[in-house]
PDB file of N, CA and C in Angstrom:
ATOM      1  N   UNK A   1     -15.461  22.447   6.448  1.00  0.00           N
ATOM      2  CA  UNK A   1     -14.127  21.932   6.382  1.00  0.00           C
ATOM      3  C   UNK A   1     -13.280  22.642   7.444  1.00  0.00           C
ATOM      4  N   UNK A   2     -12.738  21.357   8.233  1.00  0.00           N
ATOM      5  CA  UNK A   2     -11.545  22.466   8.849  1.00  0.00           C
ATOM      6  C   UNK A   2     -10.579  23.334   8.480  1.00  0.00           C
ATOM      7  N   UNK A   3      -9.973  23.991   9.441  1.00  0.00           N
ATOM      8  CA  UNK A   3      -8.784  24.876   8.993  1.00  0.00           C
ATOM      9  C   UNK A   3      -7.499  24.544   9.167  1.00  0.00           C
ATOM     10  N   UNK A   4      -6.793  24.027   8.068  1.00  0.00           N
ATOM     11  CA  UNK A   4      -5.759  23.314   8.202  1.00  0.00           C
ATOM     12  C   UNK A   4      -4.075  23.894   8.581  1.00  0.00           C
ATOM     13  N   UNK A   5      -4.474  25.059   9.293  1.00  0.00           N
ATOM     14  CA  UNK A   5      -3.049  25.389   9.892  1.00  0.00           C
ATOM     15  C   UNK A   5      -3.132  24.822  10.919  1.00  0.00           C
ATOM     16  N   UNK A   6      -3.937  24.840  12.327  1.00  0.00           N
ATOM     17  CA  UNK A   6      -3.364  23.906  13.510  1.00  0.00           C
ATOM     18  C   UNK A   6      -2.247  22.752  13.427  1.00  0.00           C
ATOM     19  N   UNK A   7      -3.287  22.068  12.169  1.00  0.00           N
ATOM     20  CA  UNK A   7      -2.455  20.818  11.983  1.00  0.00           C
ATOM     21  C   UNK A   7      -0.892  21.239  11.454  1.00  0.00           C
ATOM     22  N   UNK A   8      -0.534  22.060  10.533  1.00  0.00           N
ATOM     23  CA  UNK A   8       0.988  22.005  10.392  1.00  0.00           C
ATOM     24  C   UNK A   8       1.577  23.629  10.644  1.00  0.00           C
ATOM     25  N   UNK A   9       1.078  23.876  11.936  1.00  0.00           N
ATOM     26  CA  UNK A   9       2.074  25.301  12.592  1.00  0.00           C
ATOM     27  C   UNK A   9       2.761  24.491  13.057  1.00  0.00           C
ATOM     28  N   UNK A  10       2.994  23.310  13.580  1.00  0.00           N
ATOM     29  CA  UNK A  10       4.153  23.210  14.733  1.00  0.00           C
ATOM     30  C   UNK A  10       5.503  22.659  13.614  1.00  0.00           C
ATOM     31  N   UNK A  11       5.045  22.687  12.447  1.00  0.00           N
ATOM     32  CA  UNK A  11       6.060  21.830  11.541  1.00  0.00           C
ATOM     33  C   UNK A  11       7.021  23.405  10.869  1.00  0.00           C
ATOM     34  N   UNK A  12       8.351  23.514  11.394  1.00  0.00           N
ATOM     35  CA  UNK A  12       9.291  24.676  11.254  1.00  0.00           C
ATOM     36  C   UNK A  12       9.774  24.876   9.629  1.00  0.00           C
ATOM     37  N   UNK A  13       9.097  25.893   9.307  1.00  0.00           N
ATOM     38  CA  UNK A  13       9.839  26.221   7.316  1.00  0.00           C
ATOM     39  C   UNK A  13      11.192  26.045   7.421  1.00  0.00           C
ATOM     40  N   UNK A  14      11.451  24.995   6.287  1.00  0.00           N
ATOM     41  CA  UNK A  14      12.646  24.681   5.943  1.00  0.00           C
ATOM     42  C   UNK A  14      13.185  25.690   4.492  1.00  0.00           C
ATOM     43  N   UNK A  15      14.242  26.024   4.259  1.00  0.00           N
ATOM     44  CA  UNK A  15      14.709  26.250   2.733  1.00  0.00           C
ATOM     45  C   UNK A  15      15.241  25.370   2.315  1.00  0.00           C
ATOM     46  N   UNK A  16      15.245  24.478   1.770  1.00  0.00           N
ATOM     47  CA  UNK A  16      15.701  23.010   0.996  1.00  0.00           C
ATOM     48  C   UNK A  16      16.655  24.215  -0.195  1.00  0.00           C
ATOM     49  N   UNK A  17      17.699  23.238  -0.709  1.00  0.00           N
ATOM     50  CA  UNK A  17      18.270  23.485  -2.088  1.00  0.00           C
ATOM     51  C   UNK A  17      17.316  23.243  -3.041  1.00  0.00           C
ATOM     52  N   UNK A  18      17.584  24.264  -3.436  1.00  0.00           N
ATOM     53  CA  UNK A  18      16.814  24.296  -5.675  1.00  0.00           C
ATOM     54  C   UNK A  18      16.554  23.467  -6.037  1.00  0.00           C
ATOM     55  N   UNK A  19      18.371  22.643  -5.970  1.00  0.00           N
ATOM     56  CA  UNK A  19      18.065  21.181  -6.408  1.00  0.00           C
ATOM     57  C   UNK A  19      17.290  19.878  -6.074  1.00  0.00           C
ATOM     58  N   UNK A  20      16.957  19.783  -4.747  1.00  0.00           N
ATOM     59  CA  UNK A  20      16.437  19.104  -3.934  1.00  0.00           C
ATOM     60  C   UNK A  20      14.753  18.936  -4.379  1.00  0.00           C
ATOM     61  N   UNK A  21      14.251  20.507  -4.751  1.00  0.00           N
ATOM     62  CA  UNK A  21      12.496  21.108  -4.277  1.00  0.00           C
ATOM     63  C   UNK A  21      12.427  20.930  -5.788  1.00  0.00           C
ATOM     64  N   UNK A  22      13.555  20.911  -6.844  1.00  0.00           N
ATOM     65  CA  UNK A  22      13.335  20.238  -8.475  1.00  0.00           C
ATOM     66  C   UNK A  22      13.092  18.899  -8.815  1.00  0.00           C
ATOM     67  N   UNK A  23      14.520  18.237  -7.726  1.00  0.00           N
ATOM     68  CA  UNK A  23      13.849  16.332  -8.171  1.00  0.00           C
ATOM     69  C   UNK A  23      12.469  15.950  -7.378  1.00  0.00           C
ATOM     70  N   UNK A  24      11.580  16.704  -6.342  1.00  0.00           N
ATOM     71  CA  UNK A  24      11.193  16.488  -5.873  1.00  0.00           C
ATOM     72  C   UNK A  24       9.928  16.694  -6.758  1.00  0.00           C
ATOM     73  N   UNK A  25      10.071  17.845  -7.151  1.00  0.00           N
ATOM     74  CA  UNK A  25       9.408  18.290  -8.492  1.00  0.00           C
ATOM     75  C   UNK A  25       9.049  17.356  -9.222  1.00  0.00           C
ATOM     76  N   UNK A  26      10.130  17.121 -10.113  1.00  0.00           N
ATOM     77  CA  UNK A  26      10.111  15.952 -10.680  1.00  0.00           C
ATOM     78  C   UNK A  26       9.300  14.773 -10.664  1.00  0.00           C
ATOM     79  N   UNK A  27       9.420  14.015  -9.332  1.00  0.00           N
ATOM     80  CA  UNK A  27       9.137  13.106  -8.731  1.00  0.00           C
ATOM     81  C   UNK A  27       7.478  13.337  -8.978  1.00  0.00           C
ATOM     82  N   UNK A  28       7.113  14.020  -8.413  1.00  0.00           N
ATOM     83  CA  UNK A  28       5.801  14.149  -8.703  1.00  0.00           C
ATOM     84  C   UNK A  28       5.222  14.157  -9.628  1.00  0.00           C
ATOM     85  N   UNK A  29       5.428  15.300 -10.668  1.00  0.00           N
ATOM     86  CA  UNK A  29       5.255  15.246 -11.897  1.00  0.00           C
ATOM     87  C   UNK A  29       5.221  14.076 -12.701  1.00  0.00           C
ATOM     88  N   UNK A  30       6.306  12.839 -12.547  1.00  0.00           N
ATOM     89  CA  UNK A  30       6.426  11.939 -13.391  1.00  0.00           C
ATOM     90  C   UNK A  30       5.424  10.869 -12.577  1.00  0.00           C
ATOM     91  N   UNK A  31       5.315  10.745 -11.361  1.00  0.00           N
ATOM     92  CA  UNK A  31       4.929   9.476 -10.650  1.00  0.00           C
ATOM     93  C   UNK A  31       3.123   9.984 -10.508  1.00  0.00           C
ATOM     94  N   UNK A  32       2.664  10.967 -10.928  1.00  0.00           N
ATOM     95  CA  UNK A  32       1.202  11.350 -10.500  1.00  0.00           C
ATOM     96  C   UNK A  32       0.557  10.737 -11.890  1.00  0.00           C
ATOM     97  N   UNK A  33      -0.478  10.201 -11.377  1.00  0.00           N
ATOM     98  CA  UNK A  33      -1.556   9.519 -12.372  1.00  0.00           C
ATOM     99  C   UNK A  33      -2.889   9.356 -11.681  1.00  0.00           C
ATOM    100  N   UNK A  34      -3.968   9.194 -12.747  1.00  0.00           N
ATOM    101  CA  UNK A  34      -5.262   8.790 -12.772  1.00  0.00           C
ATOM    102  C   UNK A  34      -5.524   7.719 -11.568  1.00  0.00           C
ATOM    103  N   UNK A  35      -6.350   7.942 -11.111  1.00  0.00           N
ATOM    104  CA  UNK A  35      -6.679   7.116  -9.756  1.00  0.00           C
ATOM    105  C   UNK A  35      -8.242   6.637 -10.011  1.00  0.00           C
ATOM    106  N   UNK A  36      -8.197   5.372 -10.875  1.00  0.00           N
ATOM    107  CA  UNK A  36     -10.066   4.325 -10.988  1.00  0.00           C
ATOM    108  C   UNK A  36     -10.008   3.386  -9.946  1.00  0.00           C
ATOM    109  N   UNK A  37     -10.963   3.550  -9.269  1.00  0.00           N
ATOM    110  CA  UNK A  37     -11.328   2.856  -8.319  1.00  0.00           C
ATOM    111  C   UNK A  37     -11.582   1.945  -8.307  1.00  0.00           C
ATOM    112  N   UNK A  38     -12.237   1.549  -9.951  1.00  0.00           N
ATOM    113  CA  UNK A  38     -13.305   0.957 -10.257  1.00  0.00           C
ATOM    114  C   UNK A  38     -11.783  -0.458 -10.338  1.00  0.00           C
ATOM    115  N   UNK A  39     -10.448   0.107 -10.788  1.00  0.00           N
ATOM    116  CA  UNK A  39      -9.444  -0.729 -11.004  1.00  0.00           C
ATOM    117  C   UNK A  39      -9.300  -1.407  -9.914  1.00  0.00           C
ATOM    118  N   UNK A  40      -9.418  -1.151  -8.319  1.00  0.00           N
ATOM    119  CA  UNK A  40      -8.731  -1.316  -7.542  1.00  0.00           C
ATOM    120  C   UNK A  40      -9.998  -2.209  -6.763  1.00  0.00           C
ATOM    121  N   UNK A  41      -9.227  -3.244  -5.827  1.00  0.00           N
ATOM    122  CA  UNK A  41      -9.962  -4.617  -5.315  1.00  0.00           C
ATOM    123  C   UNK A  41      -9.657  -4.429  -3.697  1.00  0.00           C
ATOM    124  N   UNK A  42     -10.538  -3.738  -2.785  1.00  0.00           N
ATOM    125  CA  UNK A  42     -10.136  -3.913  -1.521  1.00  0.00           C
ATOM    126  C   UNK A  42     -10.115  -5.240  -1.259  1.00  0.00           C
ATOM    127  N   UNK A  43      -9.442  -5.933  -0.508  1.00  0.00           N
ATOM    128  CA  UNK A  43      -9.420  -7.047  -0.293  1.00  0.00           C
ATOM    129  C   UNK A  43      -9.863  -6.712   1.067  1.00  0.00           C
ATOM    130  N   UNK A  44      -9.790  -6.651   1.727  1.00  0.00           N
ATOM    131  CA  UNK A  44     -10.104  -6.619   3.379  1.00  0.00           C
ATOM    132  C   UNK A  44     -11.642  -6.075   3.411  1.00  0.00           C
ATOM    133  N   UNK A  45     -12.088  -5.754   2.407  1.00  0.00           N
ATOM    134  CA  UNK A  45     -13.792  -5.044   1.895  1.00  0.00           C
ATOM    135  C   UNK A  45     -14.333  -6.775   1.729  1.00  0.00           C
ATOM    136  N   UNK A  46     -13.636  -6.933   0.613  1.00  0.00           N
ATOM    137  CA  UNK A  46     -14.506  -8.266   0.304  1.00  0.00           C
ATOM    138  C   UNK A  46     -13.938  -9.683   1.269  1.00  0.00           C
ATOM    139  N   UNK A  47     -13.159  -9.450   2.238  1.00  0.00           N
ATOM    140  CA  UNK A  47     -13.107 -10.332   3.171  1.00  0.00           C
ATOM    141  C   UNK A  47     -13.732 -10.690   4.083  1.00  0.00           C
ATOM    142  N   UNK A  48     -14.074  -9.449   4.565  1.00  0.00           N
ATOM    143  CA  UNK A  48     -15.335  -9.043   5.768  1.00  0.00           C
ATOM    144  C   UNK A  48     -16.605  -9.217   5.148  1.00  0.00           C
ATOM    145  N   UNK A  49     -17.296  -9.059   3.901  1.00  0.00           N
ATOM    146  CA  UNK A  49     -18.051  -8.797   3.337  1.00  0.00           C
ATOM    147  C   UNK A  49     -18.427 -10.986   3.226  1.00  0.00           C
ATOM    148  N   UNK A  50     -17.431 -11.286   2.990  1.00  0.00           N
ATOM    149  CA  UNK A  50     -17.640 -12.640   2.756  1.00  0.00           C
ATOM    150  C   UNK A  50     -17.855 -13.768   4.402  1.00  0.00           C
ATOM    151  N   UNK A  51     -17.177 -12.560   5.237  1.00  0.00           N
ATOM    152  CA  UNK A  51     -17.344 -13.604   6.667  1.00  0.00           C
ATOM    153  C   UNK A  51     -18.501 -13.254   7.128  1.00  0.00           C
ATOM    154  N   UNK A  52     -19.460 -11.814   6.955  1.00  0.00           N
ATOM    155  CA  UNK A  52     -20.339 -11.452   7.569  1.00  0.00           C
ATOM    156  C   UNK A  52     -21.601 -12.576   6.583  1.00  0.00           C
ATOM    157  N   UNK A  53     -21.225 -13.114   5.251  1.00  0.00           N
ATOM    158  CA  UNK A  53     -22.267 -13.526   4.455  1.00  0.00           C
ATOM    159  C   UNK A  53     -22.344 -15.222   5.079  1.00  0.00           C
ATOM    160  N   UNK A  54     -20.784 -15.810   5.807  1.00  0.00           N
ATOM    161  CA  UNK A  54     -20.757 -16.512   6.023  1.00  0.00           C
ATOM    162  C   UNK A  54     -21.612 -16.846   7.528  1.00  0.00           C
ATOM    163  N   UNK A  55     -21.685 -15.719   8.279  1.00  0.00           N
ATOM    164  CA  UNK A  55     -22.136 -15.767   9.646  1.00  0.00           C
ATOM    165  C   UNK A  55     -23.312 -15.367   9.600  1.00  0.00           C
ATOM    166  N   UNK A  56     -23.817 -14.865   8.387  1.00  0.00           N
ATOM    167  CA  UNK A  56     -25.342 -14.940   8.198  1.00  0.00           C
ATOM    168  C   UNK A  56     -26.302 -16.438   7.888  1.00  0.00           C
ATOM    169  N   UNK A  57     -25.437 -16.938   7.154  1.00  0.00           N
ATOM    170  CA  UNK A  57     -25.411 -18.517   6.754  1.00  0.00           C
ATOM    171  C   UNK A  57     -25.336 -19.424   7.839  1.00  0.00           C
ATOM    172  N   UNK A  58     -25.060 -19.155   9.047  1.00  0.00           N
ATOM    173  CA  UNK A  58     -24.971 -19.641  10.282  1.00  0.00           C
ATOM    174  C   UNK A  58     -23.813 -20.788   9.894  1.00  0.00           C
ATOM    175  N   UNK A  59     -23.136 -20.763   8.897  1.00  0.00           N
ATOM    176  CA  UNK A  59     -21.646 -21.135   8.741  1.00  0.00           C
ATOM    177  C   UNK A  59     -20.629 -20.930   9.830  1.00  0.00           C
ATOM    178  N   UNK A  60     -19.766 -21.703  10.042  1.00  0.00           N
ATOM    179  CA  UNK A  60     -18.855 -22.118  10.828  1.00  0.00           C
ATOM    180  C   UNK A  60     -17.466 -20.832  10.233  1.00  0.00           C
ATOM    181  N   UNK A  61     -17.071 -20.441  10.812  1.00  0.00           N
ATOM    182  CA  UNK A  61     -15.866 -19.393  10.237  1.00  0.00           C
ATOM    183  C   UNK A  61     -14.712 -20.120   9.561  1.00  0.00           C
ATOM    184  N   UNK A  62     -14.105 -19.610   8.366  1.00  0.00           N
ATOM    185  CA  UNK A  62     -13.435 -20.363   7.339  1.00  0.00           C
ATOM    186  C   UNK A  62     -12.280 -19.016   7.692  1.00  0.00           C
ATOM    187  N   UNK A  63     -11.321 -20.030   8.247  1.00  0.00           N
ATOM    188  CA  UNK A  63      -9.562 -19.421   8.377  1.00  0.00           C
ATOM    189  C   UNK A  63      -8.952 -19.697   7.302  1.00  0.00           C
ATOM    190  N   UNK A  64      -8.038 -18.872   6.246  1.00  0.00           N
ATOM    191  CA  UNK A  64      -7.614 -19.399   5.047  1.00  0.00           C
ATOM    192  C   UNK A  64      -6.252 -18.925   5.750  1.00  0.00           C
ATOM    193  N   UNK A  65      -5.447 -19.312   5.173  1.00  0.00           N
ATOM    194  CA  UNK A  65      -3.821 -19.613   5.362  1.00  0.00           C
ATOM    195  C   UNK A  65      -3.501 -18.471   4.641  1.00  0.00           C
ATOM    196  N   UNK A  66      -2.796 -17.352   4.744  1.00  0.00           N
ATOM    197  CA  UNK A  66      -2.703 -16.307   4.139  1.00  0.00           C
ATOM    198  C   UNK A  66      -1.373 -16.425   3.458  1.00  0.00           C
ATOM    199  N   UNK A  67      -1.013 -16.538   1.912  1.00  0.00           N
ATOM    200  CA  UNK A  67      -0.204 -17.043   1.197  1.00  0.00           C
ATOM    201  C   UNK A  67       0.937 -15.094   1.607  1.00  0.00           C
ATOM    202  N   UNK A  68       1.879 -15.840   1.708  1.00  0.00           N
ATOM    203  CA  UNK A  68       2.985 -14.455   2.030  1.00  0.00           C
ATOM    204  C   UNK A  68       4.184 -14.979   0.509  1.00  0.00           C
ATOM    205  N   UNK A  69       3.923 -13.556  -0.094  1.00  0.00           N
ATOM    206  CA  UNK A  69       4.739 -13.494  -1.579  1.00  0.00           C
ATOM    207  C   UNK A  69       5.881 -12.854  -0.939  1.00  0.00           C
ATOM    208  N   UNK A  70       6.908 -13.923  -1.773  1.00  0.00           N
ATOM    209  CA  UNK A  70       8.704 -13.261  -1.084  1.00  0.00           C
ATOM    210  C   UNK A  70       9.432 -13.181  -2.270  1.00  0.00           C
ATOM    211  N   UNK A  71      10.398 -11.570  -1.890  1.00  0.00           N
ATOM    212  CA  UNK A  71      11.056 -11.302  -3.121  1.00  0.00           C
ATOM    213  C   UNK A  71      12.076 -11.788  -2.515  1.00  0.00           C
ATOM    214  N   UNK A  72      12.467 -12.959  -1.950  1.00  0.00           N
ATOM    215  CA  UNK A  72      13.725 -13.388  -1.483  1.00  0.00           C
ATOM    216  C   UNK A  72      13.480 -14.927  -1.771  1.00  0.00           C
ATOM    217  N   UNK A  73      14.756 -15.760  -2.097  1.00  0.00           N
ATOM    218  CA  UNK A  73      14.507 -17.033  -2.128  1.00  0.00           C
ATOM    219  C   UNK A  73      15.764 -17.158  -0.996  1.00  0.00           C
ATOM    220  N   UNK A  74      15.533 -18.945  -0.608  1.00  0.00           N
ATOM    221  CA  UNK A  74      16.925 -18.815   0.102  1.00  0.00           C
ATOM    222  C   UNK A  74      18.255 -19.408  -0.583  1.00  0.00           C
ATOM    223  N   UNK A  75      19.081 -19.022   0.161  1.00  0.00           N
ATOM    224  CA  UNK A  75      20.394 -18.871  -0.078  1.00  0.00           C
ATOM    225  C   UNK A  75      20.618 -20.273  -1.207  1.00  0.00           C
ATOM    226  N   UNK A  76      20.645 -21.123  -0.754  1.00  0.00           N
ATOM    227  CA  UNK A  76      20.739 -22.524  -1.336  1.00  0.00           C
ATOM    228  C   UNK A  76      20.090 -22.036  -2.820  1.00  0.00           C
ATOM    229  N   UNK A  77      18.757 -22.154  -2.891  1.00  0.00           N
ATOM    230  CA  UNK A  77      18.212 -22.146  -4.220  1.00  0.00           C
ATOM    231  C   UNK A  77      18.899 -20.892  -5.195  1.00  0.00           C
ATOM    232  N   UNK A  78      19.626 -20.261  -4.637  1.00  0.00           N
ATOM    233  CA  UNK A  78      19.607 -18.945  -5.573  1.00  0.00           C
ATOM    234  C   UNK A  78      21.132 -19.904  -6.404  1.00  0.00           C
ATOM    235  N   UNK A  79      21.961 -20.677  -6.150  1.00  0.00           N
ATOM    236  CA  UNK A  79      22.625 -21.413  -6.895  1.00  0.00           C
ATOM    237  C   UNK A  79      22.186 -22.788  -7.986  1.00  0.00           C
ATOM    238  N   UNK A  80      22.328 -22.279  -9.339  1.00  0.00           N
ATOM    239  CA  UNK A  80      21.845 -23.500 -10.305  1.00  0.00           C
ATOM    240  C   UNK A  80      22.846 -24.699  -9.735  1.00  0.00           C
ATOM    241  N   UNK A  81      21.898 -26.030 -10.080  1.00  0.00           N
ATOM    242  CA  UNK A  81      22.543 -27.112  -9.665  1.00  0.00           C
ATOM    243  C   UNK A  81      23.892 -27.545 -10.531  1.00  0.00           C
ATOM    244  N   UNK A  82      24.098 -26.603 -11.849  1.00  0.00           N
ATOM    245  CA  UNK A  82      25.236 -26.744 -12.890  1.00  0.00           C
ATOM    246  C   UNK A  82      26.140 -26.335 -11.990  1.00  0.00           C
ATOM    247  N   UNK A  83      26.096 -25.678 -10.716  1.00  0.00           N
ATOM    248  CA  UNK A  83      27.744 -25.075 -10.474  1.00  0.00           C
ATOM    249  C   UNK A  83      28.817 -26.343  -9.896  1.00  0.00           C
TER     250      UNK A  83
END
């Protein structure tokens, strides 16, 4: 394993406030959890995994339209038609 000072000597010690290095504290403490892998779905694993099965198949390459999820609607729709 390397030795991981090279990588952060050039980064200058700060003294942060109490308060600051506590919510930060915090932050961690509350937001750290269990990490299953077994939960988690690379998608870009099984994308490649599916074009290489496709180009083994001497299949033609399949472009899918990549659906883009928006936390925005537009302006118009965000008014019910009651107003």
């Amino acid at each position: 394993m390397r030795d991981t000072r090279p990588y952060f000597e050039d980064i200058p010690s700060l003294k942060l406030p109490d308060e600051m290095v506590e919510l930060a504290e915090h932050i961690l403490e509350t937001k750290t959890g269990h990490f299953d892998p077994a939960q988690f779905e690379d998608r870009y694993e099984t994308a490649v995994v599916e074009m290489l099965r496709q180009k083994q198949a001497g299949l033609p390459p399949t472009i899918r339209a990549r659906k883009i999820e928006s936390r925005y609607t537009r302006y118009g729709e965000s008014f019910s038609a009651d107003c």
